[in-house]
Protein backbone atom coordinates (compact mmCIF):
# COMPACT_ATOMS: atom_id res chain seq x y z
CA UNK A 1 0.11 11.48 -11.72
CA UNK A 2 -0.59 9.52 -8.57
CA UNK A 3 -0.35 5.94 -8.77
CA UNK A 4 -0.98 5.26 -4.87
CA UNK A 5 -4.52 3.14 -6.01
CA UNK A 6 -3.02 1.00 -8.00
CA UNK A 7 0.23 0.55 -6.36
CA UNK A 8 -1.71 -0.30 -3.21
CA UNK A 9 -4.34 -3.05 -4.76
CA UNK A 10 -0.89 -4.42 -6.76
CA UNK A 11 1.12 -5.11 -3.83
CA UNK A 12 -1.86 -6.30 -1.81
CA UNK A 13 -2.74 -8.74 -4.30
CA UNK A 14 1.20 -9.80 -5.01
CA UNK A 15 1.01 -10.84 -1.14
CA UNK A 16 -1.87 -12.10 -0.93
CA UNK A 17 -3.43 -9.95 1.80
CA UNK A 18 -7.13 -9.22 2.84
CA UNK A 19 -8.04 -5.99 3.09
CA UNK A 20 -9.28 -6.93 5.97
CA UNK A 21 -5.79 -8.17 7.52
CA UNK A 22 -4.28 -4.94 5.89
CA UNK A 23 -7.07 -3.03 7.94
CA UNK A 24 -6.07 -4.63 11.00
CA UNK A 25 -2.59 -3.98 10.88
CA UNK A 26 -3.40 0.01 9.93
CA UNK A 27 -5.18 0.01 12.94
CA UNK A 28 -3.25 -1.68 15.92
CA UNK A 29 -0.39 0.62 14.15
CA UNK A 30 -2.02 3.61 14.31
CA UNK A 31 -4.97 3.48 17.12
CA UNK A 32 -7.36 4.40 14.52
CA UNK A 33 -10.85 2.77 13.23
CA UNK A 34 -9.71 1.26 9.76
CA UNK A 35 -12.28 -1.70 7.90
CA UNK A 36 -11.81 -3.00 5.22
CA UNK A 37 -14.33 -0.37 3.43
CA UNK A 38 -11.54 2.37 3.91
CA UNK A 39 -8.63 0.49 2.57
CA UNK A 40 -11.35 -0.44 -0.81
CA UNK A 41 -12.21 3.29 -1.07
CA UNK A 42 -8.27 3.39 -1.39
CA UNK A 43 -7.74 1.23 -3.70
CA UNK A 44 -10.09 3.03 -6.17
CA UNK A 45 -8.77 6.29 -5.97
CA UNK A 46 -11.86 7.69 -3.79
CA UNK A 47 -9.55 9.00 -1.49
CA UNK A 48 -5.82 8.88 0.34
CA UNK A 49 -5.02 7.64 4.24
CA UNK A 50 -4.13 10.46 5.93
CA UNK A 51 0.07 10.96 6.68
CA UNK A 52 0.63 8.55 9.80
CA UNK A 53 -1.53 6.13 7.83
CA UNK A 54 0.09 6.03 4.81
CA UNK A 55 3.42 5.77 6.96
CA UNK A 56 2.28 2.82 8.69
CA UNK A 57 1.50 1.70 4.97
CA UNK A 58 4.95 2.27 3.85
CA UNK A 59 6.31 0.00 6.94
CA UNK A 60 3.97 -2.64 6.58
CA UNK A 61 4.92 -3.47 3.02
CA UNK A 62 8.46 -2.40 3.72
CA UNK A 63 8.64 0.54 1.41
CA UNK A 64 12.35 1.77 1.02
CA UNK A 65 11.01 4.81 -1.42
CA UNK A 66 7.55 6.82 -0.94
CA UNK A 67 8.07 9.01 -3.71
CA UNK A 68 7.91 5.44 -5.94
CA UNK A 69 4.97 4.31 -4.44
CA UNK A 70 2.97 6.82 -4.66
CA UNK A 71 3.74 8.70 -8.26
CA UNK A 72 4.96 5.19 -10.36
CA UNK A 73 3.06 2.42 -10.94
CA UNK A 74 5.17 -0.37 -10.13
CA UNK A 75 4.02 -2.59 -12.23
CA UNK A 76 6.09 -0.94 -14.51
CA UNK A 77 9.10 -1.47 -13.10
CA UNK A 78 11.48 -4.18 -13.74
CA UNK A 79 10.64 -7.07 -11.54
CA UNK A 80 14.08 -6.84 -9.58
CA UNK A 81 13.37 -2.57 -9.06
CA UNK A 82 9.61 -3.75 -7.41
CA UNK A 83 10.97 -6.26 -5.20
CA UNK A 84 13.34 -3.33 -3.79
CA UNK A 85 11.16 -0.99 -3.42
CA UNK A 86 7.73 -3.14 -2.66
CA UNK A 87 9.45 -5.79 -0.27
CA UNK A 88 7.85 -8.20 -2.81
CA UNK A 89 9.65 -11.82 -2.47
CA UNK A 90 9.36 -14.37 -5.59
């Protein structure tokens, strides 16, 4: 199962990002058009950023493991095991 949606709107929130900031970074990072729309469509499963996106993705939240972020929901994951892998500070 693939747990990107939720995993994306989770860490989002847990930073406290805009989709609109997160769309600006995705697209100075990648040259592409990205709005806010696109990253939303993302978030609700009606869809997945295409590779180099979801790269950029994994850098900007400072993702050590893709595999985790897209097919676990880290909300599951002990607190310490999301910071690791989410960049998440408390």
């Amino acid at each position: 199962m693939n747990h990107f949606a939720d995993n994306l709107k989770y860490i989002r929130q847990e930073l406290g990002w805009s989709r609109e900031y997160i769309a600006g970074k995705l697209s100075s990072a990648t040259g592409k058009d990205i709005d806010s729309r696109r990253v939303q469509n993302w978030e609700l499963d009606r869809g997945e950023p295409e590779y180099d996106i979801l790269k950029e993705i994994i850098l900007l939240f400072l993702i050590d493991d893709m595999f985790v972020f897209m097919y676990k929901p880290l909300t599951s994951l002990p607190l310490t095991t999301r910071i690791l892998h989410a960049g998440i500070t408390v």
